[in-house]
Structures are given as C-alpha cells and as structure tokens.
Protein backbone atom coordinates (compact mmCIF):
# COMPACT_ATOMS: atom_id res chain seq x y z
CA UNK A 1 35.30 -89.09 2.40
CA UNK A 2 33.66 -87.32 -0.07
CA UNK A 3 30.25 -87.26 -1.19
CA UNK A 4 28.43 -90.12 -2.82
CA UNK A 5 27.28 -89.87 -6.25
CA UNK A 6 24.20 -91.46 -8.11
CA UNK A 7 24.47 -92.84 -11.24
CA UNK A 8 22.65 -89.63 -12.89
CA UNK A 9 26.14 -87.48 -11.61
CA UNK A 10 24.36 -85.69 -9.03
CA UNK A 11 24.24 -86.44 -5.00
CA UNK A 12 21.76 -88.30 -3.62
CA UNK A 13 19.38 -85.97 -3.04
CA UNK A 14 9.42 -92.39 25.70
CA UNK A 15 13.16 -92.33 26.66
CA UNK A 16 13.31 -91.70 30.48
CA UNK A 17 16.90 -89.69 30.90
CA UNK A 18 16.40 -89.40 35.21
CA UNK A 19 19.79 -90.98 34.39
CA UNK A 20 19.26 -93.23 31.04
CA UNK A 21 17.46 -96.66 30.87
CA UNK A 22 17.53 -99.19 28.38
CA UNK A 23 15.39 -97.50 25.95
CA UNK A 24 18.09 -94.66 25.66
CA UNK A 25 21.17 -97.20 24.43
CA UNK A 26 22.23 -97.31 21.30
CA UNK A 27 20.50 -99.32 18.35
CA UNK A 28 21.67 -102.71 17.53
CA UNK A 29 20.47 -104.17 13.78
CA UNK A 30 19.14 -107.11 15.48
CA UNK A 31 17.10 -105.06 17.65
CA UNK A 32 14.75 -103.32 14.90
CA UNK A 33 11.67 -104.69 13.93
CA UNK A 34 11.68 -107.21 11.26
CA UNK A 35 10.46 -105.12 7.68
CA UNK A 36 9.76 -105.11 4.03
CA UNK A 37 13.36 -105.74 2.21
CA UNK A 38 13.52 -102.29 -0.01
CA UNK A 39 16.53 -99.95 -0.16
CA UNK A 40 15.64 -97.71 1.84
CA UNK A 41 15.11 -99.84 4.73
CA UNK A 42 18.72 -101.61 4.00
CA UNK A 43 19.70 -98.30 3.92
CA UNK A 44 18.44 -97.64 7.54
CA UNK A 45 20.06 -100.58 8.68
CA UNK A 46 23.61 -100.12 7.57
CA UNK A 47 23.55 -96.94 8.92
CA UNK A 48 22.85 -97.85 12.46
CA UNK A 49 25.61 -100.81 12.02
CA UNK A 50 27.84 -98.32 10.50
CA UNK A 51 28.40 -100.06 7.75
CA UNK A 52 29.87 -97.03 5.03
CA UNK A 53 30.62 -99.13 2.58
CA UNK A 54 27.19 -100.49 1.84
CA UNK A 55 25.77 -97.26 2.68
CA UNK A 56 27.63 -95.42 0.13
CA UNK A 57 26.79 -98.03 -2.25
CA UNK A 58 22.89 -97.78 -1.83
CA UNK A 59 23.21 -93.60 -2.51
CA UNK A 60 25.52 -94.14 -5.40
CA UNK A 61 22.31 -96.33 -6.50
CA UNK A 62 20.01 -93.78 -6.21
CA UNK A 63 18.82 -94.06 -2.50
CA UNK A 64 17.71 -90.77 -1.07
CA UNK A 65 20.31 -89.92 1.73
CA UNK A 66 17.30 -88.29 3.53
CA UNK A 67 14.80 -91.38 3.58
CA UNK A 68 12.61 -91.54 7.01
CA UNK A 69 11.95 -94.98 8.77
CA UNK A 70 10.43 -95.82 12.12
CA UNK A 71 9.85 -92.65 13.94
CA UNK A 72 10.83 -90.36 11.39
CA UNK A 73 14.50 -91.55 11.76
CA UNK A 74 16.83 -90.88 8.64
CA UNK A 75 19.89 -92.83 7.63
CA UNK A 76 21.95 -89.71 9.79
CA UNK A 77 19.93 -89.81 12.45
CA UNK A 78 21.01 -93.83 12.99
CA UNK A 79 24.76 -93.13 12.55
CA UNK A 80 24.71 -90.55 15.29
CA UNK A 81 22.97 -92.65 17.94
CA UNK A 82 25.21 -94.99 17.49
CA UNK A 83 28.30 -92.43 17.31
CA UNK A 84 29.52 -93.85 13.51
CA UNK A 85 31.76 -90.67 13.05
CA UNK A 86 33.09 -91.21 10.11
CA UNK A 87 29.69 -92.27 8.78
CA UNK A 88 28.24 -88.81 9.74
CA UNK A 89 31.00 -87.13 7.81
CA UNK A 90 30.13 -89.34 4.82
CA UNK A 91 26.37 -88.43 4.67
CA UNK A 92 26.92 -84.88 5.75
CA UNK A 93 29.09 -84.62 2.69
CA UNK A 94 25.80 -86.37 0.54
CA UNK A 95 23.50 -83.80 1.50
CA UNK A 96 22.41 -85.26 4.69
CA UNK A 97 19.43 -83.18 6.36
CA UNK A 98 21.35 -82.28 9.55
CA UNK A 99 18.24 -80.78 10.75
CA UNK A 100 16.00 -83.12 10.29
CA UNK A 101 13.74 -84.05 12.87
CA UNK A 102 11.94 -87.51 13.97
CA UNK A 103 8.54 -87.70 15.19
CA UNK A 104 9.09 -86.36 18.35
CA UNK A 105 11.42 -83.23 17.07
CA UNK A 106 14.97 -84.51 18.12
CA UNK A 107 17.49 -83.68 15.39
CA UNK A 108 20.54 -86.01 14.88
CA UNK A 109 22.90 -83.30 17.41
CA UNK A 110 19.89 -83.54 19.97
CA UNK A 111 21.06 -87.66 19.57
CA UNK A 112 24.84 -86.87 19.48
CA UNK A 113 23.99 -84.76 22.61
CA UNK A 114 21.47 -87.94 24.30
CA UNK A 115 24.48 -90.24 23.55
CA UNK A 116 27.50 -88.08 24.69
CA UNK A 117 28.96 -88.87 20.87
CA UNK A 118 30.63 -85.25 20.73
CA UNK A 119 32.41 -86.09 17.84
CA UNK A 120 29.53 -86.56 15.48
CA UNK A 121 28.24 -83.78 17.47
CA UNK A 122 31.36 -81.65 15.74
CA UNK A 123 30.62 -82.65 12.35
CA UNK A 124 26.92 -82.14 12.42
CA UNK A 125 27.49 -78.60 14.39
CA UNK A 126 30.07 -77.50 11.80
CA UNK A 127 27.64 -78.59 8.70
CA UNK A 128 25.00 -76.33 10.15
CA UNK A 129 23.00 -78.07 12.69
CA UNK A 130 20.75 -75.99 15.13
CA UNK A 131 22.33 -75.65 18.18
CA UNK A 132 18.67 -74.19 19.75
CA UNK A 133 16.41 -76.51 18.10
CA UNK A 134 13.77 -77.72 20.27
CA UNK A 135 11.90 -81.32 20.68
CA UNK A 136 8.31 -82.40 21.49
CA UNK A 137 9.46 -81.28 25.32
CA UNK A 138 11.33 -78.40 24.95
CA UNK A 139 14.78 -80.62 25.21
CA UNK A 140 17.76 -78.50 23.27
CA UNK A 141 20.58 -80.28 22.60
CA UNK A 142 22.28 -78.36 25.42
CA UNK A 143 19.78 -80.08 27.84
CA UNK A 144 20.12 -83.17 26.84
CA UNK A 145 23.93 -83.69 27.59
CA UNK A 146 23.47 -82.01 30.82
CA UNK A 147 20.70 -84.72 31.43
CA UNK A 148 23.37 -87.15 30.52
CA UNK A 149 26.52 -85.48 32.69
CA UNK A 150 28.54 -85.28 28.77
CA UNK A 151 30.59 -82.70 29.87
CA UNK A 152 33.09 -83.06 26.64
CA UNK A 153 29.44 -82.57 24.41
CA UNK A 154 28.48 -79.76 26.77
CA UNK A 155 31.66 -77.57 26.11
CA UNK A 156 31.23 -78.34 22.59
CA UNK A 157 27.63 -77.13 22.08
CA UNK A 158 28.58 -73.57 24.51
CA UNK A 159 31.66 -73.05 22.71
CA UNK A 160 29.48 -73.15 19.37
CA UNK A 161 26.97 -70.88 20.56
CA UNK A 162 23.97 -72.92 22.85
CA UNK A 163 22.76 -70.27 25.47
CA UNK A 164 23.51 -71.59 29.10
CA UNK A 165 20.84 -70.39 30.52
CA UNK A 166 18.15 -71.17 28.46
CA UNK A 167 15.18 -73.32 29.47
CA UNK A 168 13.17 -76.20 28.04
CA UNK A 169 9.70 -76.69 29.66
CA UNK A 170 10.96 -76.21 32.98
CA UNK A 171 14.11 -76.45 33.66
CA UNK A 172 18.10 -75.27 32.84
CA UNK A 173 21.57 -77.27 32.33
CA UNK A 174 22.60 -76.52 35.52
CA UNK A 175 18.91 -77.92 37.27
CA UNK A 176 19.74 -81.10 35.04
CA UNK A 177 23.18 -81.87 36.00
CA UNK A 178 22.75 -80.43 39.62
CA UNK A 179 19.60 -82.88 39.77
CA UNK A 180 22.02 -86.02 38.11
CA UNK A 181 24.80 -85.03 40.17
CA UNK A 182 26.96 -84.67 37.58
CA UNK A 183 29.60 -82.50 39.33
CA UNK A 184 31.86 -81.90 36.37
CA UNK A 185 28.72 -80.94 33.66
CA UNK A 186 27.94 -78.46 36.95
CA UNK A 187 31.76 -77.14 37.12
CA UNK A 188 31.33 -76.42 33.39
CA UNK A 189 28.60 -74.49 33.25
CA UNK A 190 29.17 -72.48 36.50
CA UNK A 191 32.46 -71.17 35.03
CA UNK A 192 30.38 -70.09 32.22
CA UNK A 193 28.46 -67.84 34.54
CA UNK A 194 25.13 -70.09 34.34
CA UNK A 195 22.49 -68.61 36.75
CA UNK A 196 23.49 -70.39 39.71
CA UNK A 197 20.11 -69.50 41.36
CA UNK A 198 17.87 -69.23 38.34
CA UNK A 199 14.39 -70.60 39.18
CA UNK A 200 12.40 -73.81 37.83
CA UNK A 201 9.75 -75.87 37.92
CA UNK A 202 7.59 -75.10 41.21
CA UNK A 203 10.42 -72.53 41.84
CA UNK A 204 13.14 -74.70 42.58
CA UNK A 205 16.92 -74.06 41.70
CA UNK A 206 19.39 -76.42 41.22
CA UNK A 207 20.51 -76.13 44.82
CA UNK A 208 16.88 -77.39 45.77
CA UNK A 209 17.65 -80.12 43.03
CA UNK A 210 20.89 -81.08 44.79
CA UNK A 211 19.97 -81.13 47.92
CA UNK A 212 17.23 -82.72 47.19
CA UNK A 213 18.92 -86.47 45.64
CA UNK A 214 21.78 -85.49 48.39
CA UNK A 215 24.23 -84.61 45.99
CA UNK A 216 27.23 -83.43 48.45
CA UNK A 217 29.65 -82.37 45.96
CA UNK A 218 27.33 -80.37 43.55
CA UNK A 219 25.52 -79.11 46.59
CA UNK A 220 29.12 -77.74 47.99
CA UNK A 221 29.76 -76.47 44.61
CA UNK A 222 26.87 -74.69 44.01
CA UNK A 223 27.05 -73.02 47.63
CA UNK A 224 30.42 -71.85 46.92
CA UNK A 225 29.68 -70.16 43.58
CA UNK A 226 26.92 -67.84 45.19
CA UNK A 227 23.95 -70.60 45.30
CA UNK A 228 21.55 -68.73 47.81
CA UNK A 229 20.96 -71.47 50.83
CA UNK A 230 17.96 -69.00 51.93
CA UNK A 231 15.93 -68.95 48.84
CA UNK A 232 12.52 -70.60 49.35
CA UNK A 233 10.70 -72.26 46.48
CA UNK A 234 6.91 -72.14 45.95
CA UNK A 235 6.35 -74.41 48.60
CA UNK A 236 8.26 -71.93 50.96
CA UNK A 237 10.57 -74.48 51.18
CA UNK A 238 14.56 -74.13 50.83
CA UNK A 239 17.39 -76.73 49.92
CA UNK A 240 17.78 -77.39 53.68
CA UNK A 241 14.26 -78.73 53.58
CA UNK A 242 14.99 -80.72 50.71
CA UNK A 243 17.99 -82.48 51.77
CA UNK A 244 15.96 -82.79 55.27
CA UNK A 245 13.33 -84.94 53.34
CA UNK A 246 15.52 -86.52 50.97
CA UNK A 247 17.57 -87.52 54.42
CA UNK A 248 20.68 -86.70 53.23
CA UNK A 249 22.07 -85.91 56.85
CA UNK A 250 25.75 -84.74 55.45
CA UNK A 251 23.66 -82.37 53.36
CA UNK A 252 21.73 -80.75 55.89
CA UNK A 253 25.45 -80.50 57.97
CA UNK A 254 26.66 -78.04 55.47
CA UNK A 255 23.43 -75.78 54.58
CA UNK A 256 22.72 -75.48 58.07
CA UNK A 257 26.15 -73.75 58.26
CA UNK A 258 25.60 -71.23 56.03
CA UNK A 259 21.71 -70.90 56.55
CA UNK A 260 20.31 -67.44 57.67
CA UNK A 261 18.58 -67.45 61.47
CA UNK A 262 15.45 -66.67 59.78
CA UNK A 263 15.69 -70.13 57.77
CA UNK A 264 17.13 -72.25 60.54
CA UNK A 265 13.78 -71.33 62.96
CA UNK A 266 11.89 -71.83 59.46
CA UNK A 267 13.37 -75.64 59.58
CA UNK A 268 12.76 -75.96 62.46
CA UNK A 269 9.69 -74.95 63.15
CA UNK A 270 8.61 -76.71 59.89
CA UNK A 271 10.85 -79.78 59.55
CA UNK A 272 8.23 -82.39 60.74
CA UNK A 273 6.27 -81.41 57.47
CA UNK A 274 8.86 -83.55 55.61
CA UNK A 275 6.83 -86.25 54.47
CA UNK A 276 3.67 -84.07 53.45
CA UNK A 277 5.56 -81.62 51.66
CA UNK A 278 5.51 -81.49 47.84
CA UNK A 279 7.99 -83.22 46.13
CA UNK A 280 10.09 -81.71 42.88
CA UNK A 281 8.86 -83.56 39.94
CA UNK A 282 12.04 -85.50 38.93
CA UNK A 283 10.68 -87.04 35.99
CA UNK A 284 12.55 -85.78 32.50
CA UNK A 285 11.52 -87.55 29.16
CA UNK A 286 13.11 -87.44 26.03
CA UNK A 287 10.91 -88.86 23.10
CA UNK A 288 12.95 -90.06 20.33
C-alpha cells in the first residue's frame, strides 16, 4: 500500500523471556490503560488492533506516523508486536521511524524478533532497521529470537547480516537457545559456525547451559559439533557437573562417555558439592 498523505500533500511526518510469560504476549486494545481521547492515542490503538484503515485515515489527517505513547511505543512499534504485516508495510511506506526505540531501547525488529513475527521482521529489515541495535540489557534482535527458539526470525536476521557470535551483557545465541532448549534455533546457528564453546557469564558455555536444564538433544548436539565436555567454568566446574546437579541422569550417561579421566576423578571426587555449588544465573530480562 502506498504511503499515506496529509492533507498539506506531504507524508505524515520487565518482560522475563527464561521462556516468555504473560507480560511478553501480544497487546490486546482492551488491555491498555484507559487515556485521554486525542489522535494520537486513537492512533496507538488502531495500530495494535491492526486496524489500517483507520490508521491511514488519522495520518492522512495530519497525525504524526512517529507519535510515542506508553513507554516510548510508536504506532510501528504496536503493529509489530502484534505481527500486523501489512500494517508495517503501510507505515514503513509513511515514514515510519524503523529505528525508533521505547524507553527501554527495543526497536520495533527487537519486537518482531521477541514475538517470532519474521515477516514484519522482513519489512522493517529491508526499510533499514538495525540489525545490531542494542536495548537497556544488551538484547540485539539476534538474541532475542534465540531467547524465544524463532528459528524462521533467526535465519532471517543472519542472512541479513546479525553477527552470530556476538554478545549482549553476558551471553550468545547459542547460550540462549542451548539454555531454552531450543534444538532447532541451536542446529541453525551451529551450521553457521557459532562458537560452539565460546564462554559466558561466570564462564559457562552453552554446553554448561544444556546440561545444566538437562537438555538431551541440544546437549548431544552440541557434543557432536566439537562442544568441549572437559572445559571447566569459573567454578572449576564442567557440564558433567551441571547436569549432575540439575539431576538430569540421561545427561550425565552421555558426558561421562566422552569425558577425559582427568574430569571423571574431578566428578568424582567433587560430585557431593552439588548442592553448594554456584548456580548459572538463568534469569534473562527483556524490558520493553
């Protein structure tokens, strides 16, 4: 569709993801706060309904396509949530701020990428978005989807240019999805060449991650694309210890078989330490 025009001629110019609560779901009309009647606010709403028709109206009328709401959340920033498409193409096509960010930094892809709507994700990555832009926690777009297990919005983002291996505070893709267990997010990015034993938080690497929530598949995975069963994290702990104290017994089965002698007497020796060790800090947040 193409762009709106104003009358003048011209165009109108905490959310936990350990997998994704209620918080993280897409916005319903009815659930926003009840607020002042103006345009811009009715402008907010359709948005997030979807509702082109009455959006295109309202920046015909003079609306700015880039007016902020609650949070810092633009009329584009609604539409993606809620994966309106077609909607995104419209106000892409009026100017739309693709990059514009809400209070806590998240742009409309890093929504397209919380939501899994690859789609919008397209049209926003094609008009320019950032694929590397960063939020109020270091969350790229990238991050988010692996957080998610979006495997579709994954390939989309590294086929446009995300690097695999980058971090946010902490952590990579692959420590997200290995952590979520999202087997096919980890397939993706492991024939990409991620790191498969790249270091995070309190030196752990996704196979500590994997092991850890007992994760058999991603675990096997990981193992089989070079995932070193050996390497101990700050703790001097390795993913057999971490599957030991998540008591994942299958888990510990198929480390132990590939574990060097020097870490098997390590377990051992150390395995009754299980409920004093440190835990990995599983706790991921996405402010939008």
């Amino acid at each position: 569709m193409g762009c709106c025009q104003t009358k003048s001629g011209k165009a109108g110019g905490k959310v936990k993801l350990e997998a994704v609560d209620d918080d993280a779901q897409p916005e319903e009309v009815e659930d926003m706060p009840k607020k002042e009647i103006t345009p811009e606010n009715l402008l907010l709403s359709a948005s997030l309904a979807g509702d082109t028709s009455t959006v295109q109206t309202l920046i015909s009328s003079g609306v700015s396509v880039n007016a902020k709401g609650e949070k810092d959340y633009t009329a584009l920033h609604n539409a993606t949530r809620n994966g309106h498409t077609a909607l995104v193409n419209m106000l892409v096509s009026c100017k739309a701020d693709v990059n514009a960010k809400t209070n806590a930094k998240n742009t409309p892809l890093h929504l397209a990428s919380i939501f899994g709507h690859t789609g919008a994700g397209e049209v926003l990555i094609k008009a320019g978005s950032e694929l590397m832009a960063r939020n109020n926690v270091g969350i790229m777009p990238l991050h988010a989807a692996s957080l998610g297990g979006y495997t579709s919005m994954g390939k989309l983002l590294l086929e446009s240019g995300a690097e695999i291996d980058a971090k946010d505070t902490y952590w990579t893709a692959l420590h997200n999805a290995s952590r979520g267990g999202h087997y096919e997010f980890v397939e993706l990015l492991l024939e990409r060449s991620a790191n498969v034993n790249v270091r995070g938080l309190e030196g752990n690497t996704p196979l500590h991650h994997a092991a850890l929530e007992g994760h058999l598949k991603v675990t096997q995975t990981l193992m089989g694309s070079g995932g070193d069963v050996n390497l101990m994290n700050d703790h001097k702990l390795t993913p057999l210890h971490m599957a030991f104290m998540g008591g994942h017994h299958e888990c510990v089965k198929q480390l132990m078989e590939r574990a060097s002698e020097d870490t098997l007497r390590q377990f051992n020796m150390g395995k009754g330490m299980g409920s004093k060790a440190p835990a990995v800090d599983q706790t991921v947040e996405i402010r939008s």
